[in-house]
N, C-alpha and C. Protein backbone atom coordinates (compact mmCIF):
# COMPACT_ATOMS: atom_id res chain seq x y z
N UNK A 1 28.22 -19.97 17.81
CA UNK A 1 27.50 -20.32 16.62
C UNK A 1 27.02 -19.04 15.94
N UNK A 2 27.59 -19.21 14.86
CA UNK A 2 26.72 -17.54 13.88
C UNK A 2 25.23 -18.48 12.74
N UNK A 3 24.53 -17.19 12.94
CA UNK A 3 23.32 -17.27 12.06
C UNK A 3 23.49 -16.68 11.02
N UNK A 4 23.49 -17.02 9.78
CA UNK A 4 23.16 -16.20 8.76
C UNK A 4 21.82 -15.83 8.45
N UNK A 5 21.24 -14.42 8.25
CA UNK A 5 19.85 -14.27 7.85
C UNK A 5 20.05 -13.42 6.78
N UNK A 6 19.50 -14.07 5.52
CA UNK A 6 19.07 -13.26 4.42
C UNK A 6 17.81 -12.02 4.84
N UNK A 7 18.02 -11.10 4.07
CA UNK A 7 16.32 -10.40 4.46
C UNK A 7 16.19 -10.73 3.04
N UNK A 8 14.44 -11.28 2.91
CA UNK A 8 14.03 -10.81 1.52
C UNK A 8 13.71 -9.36 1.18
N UNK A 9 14.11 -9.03 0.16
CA UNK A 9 14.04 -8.00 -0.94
C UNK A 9 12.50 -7.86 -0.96
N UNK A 10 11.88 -6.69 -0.95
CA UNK A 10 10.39 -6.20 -0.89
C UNK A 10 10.21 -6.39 -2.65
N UNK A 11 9.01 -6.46 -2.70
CA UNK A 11 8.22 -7.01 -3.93
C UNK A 11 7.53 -5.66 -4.30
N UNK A 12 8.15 -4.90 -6.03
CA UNK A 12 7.52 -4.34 -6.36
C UNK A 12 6.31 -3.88 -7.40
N UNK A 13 5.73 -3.08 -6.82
CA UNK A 13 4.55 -3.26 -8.31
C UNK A 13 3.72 -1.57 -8.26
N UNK A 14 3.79 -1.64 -9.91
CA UNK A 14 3.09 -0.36 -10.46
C UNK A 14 1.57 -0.42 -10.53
N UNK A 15 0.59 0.23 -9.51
CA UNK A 15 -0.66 0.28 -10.25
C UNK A 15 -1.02 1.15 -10.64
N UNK A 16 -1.61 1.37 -11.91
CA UNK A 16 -2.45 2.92 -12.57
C UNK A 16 -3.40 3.00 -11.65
N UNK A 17 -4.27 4.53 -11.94
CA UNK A 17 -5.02 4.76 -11.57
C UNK A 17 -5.53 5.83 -12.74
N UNK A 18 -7.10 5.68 -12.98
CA UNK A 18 -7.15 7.05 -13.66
C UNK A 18 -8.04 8.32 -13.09
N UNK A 19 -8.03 8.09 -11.83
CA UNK A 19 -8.63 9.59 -11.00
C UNK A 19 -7.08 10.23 -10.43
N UNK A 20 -7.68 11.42 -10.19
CA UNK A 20 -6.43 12.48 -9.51
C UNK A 20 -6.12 11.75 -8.15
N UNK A 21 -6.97 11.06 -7.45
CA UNK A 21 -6.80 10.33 -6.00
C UNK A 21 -7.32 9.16 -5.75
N UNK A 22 -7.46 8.35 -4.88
CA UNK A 22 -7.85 7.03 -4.58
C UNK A 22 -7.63 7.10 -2.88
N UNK A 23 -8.44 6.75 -2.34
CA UNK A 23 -8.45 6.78 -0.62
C UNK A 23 -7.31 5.59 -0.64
N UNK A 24 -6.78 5.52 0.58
CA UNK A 24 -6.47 4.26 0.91
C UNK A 24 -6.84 3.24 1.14
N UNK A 25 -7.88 3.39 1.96
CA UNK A 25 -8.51 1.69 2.64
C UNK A 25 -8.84 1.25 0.88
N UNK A 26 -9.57 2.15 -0.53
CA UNK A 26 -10.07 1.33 -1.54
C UNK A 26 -8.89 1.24 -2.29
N UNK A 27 -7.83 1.96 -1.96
CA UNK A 27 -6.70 1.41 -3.07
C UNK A 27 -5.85 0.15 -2.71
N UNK A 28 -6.47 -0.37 -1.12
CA UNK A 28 -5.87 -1.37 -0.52
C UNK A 28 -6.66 -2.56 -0.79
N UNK A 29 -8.21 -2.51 -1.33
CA UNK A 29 -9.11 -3.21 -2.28
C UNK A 29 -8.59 -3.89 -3.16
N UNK A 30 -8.36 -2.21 -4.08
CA UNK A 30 -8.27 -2.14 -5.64
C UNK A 30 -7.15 -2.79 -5.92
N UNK A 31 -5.83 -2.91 -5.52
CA UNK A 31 -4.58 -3.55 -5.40
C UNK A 31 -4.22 -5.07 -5.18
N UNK A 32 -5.57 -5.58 -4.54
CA UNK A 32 -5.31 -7.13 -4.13
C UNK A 32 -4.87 -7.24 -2.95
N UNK A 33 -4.48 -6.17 -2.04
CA UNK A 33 -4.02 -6.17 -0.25
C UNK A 33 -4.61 -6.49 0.62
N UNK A 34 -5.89 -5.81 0.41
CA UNK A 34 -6.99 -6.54 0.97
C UNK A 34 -7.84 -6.97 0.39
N UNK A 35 -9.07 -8.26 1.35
CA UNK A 35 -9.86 -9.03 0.99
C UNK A 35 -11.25 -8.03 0.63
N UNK A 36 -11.42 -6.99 1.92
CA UNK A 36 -12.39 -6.35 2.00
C UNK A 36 -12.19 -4.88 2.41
N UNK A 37 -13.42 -4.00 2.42
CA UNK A 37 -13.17 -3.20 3.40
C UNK A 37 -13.22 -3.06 4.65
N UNK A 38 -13.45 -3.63 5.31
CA UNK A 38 -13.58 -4.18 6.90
C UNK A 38 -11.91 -4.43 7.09
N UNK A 39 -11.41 -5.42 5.92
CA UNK A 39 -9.60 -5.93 6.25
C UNK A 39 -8.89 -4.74 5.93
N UNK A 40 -8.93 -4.22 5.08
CA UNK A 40 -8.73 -2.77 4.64
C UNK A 40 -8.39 -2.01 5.71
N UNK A 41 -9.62 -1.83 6.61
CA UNK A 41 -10.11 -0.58 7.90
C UNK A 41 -9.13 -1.37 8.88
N UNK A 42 -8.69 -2.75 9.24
CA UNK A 42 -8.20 -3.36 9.89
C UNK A 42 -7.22 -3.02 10.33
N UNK A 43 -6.35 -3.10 8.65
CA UNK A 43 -4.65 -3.56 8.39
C UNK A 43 -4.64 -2.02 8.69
N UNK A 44 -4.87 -1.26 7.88
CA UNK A 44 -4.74 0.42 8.22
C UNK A 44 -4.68 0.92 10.06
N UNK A 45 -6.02 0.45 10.53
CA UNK A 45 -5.94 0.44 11.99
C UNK A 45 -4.81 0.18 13.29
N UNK A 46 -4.17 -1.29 12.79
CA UNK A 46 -3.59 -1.83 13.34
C UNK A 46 -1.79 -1.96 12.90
N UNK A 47 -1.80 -0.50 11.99
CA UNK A 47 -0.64 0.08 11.90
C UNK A 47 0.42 -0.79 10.87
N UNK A 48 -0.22 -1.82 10.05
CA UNK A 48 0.22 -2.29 8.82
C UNK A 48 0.67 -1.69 7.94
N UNK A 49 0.23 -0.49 7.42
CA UNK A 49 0.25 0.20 6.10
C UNK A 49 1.16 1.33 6.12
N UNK A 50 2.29 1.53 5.13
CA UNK A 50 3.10 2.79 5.36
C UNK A 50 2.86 3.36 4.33
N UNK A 51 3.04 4.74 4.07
CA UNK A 51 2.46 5.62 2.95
C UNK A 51 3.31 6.57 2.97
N UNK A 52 4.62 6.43 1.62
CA UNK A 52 5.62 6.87 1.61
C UNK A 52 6.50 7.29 2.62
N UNK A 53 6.66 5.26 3.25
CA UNK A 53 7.66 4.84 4.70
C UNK A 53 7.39 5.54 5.77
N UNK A 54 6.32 6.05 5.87
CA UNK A 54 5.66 6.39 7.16
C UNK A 54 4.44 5.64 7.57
N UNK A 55 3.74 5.40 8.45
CA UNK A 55 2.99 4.37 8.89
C UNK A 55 2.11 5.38 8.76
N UNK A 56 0.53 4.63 8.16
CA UNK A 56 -0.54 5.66 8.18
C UNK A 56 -1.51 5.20 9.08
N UNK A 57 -2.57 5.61 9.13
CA UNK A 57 -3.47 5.04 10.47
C UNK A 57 -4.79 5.67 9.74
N UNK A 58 -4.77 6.88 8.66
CA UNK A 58 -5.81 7.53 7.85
C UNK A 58 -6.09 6.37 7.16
N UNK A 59 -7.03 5.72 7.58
CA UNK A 59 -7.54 4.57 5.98
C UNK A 59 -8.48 5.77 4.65
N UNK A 60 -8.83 7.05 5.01
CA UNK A 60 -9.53 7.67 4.05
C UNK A 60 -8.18 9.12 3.29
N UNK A 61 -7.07 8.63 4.30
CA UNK A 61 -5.90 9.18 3.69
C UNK A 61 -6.10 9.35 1.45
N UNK A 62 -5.84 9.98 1.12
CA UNK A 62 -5.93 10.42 -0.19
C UNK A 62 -4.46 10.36 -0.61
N UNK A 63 -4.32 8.89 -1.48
CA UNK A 63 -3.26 8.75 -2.44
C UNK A 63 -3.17 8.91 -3.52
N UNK A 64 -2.21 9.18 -3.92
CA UNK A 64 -1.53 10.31 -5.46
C UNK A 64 -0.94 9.40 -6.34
N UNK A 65 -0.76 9.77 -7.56
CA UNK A 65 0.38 9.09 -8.39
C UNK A 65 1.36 9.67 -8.01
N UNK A 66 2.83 8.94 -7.48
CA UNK A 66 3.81 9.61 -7.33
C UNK A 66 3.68 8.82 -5.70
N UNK A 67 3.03 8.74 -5.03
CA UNK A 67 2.79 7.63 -4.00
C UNK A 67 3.60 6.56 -3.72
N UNK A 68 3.80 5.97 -2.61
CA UNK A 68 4.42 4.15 -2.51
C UNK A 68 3.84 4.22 -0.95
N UNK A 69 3.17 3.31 -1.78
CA UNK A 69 2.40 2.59 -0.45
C UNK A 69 2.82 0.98 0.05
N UNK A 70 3.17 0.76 1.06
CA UNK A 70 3.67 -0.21 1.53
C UNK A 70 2.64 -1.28 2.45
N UNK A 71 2.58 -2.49 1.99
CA UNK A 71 1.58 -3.51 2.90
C UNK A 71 2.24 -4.53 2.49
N UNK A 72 2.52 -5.91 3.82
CA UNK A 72 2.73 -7.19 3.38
C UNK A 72 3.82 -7.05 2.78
N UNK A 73 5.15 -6.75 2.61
CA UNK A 73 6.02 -6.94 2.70
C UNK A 73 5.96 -6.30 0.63
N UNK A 74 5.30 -5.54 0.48
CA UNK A 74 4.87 -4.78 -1.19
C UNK A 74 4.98 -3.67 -1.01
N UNK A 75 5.91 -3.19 -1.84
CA UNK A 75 5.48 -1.96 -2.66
C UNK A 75 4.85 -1.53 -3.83
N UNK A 76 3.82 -0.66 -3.46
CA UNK A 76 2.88 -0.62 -4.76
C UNK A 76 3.27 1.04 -5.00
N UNK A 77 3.46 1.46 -6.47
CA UNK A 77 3.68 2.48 -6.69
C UNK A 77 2.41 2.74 -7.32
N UNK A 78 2.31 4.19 -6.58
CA UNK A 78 1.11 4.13 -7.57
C UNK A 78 1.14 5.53 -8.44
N UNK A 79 0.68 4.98 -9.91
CA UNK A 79 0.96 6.04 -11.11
C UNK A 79 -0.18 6.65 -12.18
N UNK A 80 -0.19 7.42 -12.57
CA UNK A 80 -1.48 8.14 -13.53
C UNK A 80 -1.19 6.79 -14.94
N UNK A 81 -2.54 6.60 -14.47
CA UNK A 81 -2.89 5.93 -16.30
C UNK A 81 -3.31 6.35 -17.87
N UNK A 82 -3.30 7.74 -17.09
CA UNK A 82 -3.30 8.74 -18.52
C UNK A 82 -4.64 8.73 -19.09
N UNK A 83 -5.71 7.57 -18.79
CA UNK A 83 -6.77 8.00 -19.65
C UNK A 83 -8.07 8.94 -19.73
């Protein structure tokens, strides 16, 4: 008997930012990833979160525009909002 398995295709999305940086655990807030900072400190902890396809474990890690941060099966790019 053969299985066929589709993989789904990762879900992408652009968020601005208008500081030079954004920690992780609050850009995992600011994004809708997480509920809180406690889930935030969690998902980061418990080796959820990749930060340009490497797994991070820094929840106070300092993300850039030019960034892709990965949670939940998302990619969030993250980009200067210019203002």
């Amino acid at each position: 008997m053969k299985i066929k398995v589709k993989i789904k295709e990762k879900e992408r999305q652009s968020i601005g930012i208008d500081t030079p940086f954004i920690k992780l655990d609050a850009f995992l807030k600011f994004c809708g990833a997480a509920e809180s900072g406690g889930h935030a400190k969690s998902m980061v902890n418990d080796g959820m979160v990749r930060l340009n396809g490497e797994v991070c474990l820094q929840r106070g890690k300092k993300v850039r525009p030019g960034d892709e941060v990965e949670v939940l099966n998302v990619i969030y790019k993250i980009e200067n909002d210019g203002t």
